[in-house]
N, C-alpha and C. Protein backbone atom coordinates (compact mmCIF):
# COMPACT_ATOMS: atom_id res chain seq x y z
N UNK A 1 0.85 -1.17 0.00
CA UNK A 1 0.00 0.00 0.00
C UNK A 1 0.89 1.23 0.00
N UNK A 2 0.38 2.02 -0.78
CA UNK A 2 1.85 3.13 -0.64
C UNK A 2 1.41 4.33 0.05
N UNK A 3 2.23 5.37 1.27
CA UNK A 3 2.25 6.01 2.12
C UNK A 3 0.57 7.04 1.60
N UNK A 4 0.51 7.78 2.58
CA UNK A 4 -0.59 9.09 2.50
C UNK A 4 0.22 10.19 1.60
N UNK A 5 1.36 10.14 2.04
CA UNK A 5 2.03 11.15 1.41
C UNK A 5 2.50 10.99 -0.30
N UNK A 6 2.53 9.61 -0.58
CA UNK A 6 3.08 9.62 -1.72
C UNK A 6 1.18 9.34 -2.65
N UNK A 7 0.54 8.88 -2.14
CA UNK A 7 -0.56 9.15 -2.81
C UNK A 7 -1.15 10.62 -3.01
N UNK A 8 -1.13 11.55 -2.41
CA UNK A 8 -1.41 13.32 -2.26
C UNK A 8 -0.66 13.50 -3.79
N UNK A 9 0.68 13.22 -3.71
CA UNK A 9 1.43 12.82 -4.88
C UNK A 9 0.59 12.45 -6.33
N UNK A 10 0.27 11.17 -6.48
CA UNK A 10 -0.18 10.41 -7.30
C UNK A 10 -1.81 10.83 -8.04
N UNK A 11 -2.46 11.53 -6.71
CA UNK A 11 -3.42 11.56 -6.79
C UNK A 11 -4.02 12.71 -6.37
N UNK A 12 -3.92 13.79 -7.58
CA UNK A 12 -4.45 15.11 -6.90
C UNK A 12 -5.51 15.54 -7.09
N UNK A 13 -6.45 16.33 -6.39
CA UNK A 13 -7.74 16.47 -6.62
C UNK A 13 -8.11 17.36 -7.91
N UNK A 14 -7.32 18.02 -8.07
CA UNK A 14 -7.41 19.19 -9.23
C UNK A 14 -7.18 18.13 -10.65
N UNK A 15 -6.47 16.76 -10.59
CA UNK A 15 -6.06 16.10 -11.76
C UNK A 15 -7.64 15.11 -11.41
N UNK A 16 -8.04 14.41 -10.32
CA UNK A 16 -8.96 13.63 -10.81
C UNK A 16 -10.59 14.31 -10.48
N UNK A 17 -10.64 15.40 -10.31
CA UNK A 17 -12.10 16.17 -9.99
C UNK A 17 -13.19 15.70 -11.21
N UNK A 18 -12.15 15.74 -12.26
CA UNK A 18 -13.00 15.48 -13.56
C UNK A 18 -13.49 14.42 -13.69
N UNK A 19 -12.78 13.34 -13.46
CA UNK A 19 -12.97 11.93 -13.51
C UNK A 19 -13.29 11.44 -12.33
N UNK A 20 -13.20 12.04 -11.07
CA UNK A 20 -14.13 11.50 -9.76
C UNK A 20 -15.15 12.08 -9.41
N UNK A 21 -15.33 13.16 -10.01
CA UNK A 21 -16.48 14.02 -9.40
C UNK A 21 -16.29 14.73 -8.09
N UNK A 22 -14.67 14.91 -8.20
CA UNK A 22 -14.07 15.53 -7.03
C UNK A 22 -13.11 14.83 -6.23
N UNK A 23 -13.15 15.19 -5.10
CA UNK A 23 -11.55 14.51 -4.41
C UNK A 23 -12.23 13.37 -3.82
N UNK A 24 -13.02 12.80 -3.92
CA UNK A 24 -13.54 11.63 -3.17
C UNK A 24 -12.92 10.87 -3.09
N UNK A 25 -12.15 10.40 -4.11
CA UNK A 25 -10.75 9.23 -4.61
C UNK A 25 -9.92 9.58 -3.58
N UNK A 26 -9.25 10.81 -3.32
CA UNK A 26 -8.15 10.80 -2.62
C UNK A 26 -8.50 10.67 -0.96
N UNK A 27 -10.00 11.40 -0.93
CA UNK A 27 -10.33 11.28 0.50
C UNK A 27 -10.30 9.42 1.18
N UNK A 28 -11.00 8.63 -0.02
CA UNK A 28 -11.12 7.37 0.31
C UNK A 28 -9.94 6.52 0.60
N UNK A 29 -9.16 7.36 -0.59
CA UNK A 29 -7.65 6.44 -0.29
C UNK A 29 -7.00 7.01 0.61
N UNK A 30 -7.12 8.48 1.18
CA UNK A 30 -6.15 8.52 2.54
C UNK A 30 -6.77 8.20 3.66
N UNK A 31 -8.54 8.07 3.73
CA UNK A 31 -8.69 7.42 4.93
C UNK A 31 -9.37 8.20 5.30
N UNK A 32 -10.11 9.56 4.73
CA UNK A 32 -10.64 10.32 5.69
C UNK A 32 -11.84 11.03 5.27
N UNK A 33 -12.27 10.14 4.56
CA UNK A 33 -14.24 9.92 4.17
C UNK A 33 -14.23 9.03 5.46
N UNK A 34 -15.56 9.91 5.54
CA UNK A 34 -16.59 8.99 6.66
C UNK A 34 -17.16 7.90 5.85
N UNK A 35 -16.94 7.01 7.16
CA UNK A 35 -17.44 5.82 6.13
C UNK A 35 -18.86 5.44 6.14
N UNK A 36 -19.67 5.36 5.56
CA UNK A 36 -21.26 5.32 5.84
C UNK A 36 -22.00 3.54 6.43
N UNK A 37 -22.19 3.87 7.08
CA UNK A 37 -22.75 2.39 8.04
C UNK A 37 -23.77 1.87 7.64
N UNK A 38 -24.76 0.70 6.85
CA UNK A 38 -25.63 0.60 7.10
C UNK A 38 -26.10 -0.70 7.81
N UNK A 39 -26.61 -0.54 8.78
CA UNK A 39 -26.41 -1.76 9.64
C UNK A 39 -27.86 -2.16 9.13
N UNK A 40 -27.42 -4.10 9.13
CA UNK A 40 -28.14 -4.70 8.38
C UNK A 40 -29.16 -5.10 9.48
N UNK A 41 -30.60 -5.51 9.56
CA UNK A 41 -31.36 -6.23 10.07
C UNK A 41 -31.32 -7.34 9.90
N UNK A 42 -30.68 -8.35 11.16
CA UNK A 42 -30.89 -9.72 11.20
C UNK A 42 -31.94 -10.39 11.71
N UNK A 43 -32.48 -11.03 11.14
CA UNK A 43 -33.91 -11.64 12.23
C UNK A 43 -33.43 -12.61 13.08
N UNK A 44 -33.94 -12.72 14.29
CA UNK A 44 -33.38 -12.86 15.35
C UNK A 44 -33.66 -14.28 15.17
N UNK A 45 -32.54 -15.39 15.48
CA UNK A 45 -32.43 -16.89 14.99
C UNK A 45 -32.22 -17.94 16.18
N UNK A 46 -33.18 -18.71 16.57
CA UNK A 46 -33.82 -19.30 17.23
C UNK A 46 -33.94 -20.87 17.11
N UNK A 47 -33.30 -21.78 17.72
CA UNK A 47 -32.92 -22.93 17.88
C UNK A 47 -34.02 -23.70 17.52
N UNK A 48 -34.37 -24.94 16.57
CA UNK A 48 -35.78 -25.63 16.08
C UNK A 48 -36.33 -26.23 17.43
N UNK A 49 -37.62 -25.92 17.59
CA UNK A 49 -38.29 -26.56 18.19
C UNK A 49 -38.61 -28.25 18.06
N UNK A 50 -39.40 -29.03 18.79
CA UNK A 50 -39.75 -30.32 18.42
C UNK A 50 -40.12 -30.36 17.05
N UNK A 51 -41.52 -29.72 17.18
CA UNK A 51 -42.00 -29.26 15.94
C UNK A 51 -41.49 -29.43 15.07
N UNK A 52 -40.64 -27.88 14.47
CA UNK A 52 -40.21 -27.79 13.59
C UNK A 52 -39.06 -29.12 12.88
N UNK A 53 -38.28 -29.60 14.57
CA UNK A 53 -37.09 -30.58 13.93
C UNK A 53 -38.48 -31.78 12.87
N UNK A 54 -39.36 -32.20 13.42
CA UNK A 54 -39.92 -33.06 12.70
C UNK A 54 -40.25 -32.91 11.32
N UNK A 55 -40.50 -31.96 11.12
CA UNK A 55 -41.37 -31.14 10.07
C UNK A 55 -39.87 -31.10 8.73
N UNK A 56 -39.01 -30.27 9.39
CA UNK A 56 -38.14 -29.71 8.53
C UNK A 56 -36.81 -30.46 8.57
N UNK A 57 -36.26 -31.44 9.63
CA UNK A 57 -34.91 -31.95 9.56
C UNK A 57 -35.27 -33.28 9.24
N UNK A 58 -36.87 -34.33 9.27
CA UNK A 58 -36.45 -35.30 8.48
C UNK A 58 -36.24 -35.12 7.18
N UNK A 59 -36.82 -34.49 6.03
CA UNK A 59 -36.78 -34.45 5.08
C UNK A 59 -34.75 -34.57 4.08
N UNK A 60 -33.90 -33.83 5.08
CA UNK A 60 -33.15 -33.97 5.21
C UNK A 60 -32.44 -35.23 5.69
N UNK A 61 -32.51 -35.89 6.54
CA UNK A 61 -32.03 -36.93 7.06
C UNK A 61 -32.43 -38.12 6.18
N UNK A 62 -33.86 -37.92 5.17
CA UNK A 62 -34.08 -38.92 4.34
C UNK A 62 -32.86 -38.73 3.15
N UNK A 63 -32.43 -37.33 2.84
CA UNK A 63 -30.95 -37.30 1.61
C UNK A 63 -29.98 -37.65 2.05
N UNK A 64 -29.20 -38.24 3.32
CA UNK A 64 -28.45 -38.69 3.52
C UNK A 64 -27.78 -37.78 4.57
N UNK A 65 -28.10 -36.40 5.21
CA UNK A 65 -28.01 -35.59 6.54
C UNK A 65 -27.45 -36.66 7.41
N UNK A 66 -26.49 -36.74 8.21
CA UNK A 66 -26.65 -37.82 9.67
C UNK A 66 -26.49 -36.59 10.92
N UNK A 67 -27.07 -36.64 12.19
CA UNK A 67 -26.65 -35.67 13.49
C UNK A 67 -25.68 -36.32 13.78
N UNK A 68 -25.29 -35.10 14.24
CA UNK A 68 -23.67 -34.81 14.66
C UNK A 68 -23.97 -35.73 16.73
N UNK A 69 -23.11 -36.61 16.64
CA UNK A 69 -22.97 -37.45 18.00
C UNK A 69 -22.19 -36.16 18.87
N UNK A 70 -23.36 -35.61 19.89
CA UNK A 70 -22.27 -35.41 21.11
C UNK A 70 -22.68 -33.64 20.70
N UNK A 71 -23.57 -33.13 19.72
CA UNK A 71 -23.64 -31.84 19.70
C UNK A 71 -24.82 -31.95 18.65
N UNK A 72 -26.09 -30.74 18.75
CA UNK A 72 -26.84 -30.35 18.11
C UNK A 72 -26.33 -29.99 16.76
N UNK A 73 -26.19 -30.58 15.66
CA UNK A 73 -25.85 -30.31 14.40
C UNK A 73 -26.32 -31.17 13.29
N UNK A 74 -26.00 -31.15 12.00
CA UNK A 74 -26.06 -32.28 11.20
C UNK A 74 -24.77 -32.31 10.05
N UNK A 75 -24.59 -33.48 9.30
CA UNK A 75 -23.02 -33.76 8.98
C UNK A 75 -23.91 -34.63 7.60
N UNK A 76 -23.38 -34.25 6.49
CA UNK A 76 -23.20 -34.59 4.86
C UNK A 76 -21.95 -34.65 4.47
N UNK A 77 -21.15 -35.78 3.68
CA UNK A 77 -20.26 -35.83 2.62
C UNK A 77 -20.74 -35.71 1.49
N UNK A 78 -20.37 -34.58 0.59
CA UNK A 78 -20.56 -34.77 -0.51
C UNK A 78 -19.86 -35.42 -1.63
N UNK A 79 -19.43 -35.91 -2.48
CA UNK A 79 -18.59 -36.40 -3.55
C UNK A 79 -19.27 -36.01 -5.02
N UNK A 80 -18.41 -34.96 -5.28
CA UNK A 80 -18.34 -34.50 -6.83
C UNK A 80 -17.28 -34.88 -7.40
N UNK A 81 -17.48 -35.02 -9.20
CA UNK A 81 -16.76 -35.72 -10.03
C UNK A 81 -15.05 -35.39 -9.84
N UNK A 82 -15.12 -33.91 -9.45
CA UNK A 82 -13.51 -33.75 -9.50
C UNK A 82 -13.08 -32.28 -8.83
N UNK A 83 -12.27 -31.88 -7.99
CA UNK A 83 -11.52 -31.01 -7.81
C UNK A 83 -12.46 -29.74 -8.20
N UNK A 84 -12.42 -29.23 -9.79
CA UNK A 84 -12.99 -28.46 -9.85
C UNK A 84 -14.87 -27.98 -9.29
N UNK A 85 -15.16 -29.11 -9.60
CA UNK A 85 -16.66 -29.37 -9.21
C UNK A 85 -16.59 -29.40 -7.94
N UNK A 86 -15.97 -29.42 -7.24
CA UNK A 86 -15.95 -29.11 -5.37
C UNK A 86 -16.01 -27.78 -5.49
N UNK A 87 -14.66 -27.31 -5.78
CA UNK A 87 -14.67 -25.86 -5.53
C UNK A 87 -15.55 -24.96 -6.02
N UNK A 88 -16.68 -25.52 -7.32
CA UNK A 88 -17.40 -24.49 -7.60
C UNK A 88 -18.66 -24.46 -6.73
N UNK A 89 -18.70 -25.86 -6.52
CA UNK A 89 -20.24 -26.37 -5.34
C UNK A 89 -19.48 -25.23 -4.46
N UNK A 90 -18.43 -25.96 -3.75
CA UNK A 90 -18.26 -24.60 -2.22
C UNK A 90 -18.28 -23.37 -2.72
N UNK A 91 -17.87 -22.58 -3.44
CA UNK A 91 -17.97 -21.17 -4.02
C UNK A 91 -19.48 -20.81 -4.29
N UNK A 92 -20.07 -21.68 -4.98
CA UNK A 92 -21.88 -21.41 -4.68
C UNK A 92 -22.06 -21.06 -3.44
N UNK A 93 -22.30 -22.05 -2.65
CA UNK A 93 -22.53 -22.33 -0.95
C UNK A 93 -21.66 -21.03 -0.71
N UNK A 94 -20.80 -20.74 -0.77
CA UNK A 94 -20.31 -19.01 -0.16
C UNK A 94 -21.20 -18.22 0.08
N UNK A 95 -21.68 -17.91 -1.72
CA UNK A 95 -22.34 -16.74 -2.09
C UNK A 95 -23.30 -16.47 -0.81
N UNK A 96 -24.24 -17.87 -0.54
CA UNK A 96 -25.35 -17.97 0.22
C UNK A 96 -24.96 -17.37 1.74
N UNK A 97 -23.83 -18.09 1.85
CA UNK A 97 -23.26 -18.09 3.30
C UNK A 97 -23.27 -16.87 3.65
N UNK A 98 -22.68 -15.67 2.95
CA UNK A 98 -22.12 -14.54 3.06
C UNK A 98 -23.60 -13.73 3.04
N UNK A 99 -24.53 -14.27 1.81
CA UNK A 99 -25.78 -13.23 1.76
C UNK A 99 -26.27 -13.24 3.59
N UNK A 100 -26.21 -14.45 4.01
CA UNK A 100 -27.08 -14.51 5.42
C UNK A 100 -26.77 -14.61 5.98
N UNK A 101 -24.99 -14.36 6.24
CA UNK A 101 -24.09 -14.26 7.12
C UNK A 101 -24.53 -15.90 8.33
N UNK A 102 -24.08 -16.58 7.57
CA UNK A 102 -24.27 -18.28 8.15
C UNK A 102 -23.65 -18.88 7.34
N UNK A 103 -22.46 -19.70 8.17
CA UNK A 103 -21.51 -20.16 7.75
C UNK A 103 -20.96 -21.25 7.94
N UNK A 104 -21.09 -22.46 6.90
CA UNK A 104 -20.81 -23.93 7.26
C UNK A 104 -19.43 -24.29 7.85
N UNK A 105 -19.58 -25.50 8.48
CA UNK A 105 -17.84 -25.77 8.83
C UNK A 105 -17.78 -27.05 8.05
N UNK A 106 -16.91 -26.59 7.18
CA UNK A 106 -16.89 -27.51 6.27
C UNK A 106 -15.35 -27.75 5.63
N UNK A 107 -15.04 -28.94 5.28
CA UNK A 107 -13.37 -29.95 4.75
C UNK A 107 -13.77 -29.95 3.53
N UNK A 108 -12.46 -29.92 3.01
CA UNK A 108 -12.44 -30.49 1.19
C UNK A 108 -11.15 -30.99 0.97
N UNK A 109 -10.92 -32.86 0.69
CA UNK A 109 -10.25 -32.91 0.09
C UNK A 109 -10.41 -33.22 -1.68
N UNK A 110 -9.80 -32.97 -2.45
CA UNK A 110 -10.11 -33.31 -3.96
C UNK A 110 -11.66 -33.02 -4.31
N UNK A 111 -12.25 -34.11 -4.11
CA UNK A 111 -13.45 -33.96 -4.72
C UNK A 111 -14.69 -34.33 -4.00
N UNK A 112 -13.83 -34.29 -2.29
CA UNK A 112 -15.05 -34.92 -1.19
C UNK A 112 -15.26 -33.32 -0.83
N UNK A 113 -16.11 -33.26 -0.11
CA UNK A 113 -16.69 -31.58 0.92
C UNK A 113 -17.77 -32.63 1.65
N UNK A 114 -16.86 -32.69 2.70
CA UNK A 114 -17.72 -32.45 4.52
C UNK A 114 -18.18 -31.69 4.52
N UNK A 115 -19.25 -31.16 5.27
CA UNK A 115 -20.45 -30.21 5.55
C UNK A 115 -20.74 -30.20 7.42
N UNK A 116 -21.02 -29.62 7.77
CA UNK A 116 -21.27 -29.49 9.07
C UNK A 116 -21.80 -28.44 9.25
N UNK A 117 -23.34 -28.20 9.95
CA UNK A 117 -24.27 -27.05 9.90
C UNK A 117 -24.57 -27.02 11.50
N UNK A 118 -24.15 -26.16 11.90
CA UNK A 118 -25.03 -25.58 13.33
C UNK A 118 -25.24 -24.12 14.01
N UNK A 119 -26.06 -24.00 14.54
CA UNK A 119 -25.96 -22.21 14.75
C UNK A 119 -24.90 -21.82 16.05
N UNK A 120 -23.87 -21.41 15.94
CA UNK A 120 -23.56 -21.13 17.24
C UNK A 120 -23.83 -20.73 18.38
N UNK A 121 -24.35 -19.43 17.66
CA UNK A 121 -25.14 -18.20 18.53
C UNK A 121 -26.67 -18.65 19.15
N UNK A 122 -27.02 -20.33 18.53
CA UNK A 122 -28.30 -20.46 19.67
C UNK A 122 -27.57 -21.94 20.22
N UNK A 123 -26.52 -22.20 19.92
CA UNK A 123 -26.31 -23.66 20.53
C UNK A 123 -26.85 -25.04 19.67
N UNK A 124 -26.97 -24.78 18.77
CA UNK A 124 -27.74 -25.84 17.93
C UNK A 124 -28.23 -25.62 16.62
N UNK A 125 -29.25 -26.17 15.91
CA UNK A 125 -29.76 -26.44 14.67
C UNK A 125 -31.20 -25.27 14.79
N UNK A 126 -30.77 -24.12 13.70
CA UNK A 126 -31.98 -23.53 13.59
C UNK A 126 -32.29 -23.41 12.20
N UNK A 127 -33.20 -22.63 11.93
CA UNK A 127 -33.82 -22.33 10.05
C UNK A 127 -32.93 -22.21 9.49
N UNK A 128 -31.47 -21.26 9.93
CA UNK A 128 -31.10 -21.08 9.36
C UNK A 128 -29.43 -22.20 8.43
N UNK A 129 -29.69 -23.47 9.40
CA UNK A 129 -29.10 -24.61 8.98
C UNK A 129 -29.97 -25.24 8.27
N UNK A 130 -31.11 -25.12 8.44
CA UNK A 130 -32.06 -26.16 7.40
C UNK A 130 -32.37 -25.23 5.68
N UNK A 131 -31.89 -23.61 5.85
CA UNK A 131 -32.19 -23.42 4.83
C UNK A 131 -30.61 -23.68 4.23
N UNK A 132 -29.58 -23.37 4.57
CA UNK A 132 -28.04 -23.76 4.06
C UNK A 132 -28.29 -25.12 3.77
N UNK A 133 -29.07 -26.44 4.32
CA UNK A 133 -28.56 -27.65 3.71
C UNK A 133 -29.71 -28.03 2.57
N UNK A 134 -30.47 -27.26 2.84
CA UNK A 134 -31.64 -27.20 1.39
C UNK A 134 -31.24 -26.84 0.48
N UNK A 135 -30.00 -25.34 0.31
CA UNK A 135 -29.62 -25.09 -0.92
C UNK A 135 -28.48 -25.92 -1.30
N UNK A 136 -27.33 -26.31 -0.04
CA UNK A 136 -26.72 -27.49 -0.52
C UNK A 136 -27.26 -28.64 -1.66
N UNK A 137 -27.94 -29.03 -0.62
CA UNK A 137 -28.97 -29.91 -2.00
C UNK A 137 -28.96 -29.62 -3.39
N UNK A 138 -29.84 -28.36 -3.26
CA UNK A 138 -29.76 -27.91 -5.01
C UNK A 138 -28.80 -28.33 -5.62
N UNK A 139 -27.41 -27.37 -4.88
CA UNK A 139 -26.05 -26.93 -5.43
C UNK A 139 -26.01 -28.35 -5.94
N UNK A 140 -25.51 -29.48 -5.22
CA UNK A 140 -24.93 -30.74 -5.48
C UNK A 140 -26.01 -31.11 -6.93
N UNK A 141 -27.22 -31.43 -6.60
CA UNK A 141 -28.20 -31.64 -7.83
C UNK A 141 -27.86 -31.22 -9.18
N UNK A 142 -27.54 -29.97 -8.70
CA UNK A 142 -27.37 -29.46 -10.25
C UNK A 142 -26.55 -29.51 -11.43
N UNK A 143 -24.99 -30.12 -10.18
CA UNK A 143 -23.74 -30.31 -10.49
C UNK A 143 -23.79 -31.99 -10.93
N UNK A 144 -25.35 -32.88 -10.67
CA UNK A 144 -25.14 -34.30 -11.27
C UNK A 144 -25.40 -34.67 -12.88
């Protein structure tokens, strides 16, 4: 990254006003735009009830889901054709991860991906593991 001083240098407001619509460029790159916050609404995520586990985690456990021994979770191997086809399944599964900020713990060697889904923040298996191993699903489906 190169100094404050040598960017003032590189990057003067009078040379990019035209093409930034002002010094915004230089403010951003030395650090001293405010940075604008928008804090996201999370809906507040809540461990499955009886209920719901019946309703929504067999359906899962009939694709091959097993619970995790010794902790509220559930555990899938997947096996795709090769290397690449892992990494694009997990790179899908990102996108998701990141939109809803829920995040698998998950292994890859070659062309296997372990899966492991649980909520931390309630201690266990909530919606928001049953909707990550629903789109899993897809992902893998789509890739057969």
């Amino acid at each position: 990254m190169l100094a404050k001083s040598c960017v003032s240098v590189l990057y003067s407001p009078a040379k990019t006003a035209a093409a930034t619509g002002g010094s915004s460029l230089l403010r951003r790159l030395c650090g001293t735009q405010k940075k604008e916050t928008t804090a996201k609404k999370h809906k507040m995520v809540v461990r499955l009830n009886e209920q719901e586990r019946a309703e929504k985690l067999q359906p899962l456990l009939d694709c091959g889901w097993t619970l995790v021994e010794g902790r509220d979770a559930i555990f899938k191997q997947y096996v795709l054709k090769d290397f690449n086809q892992a990494f694009a399944f997990m790179t899908g599964v990102a996108l998701l991860a990141e939109k809803i900020n829920h995040h698998p713990e998950w292994f890859n060697v070659y062309n296997k991906v372990d899966v492991t889904l649980s909520t931390h923040d309630v201690g266990g298996l909530s919606s928001q593991d049953i909707r990550m191993a629903n789109y899993l699903e897809t992902q893998a489906n789509l890739l057969k």
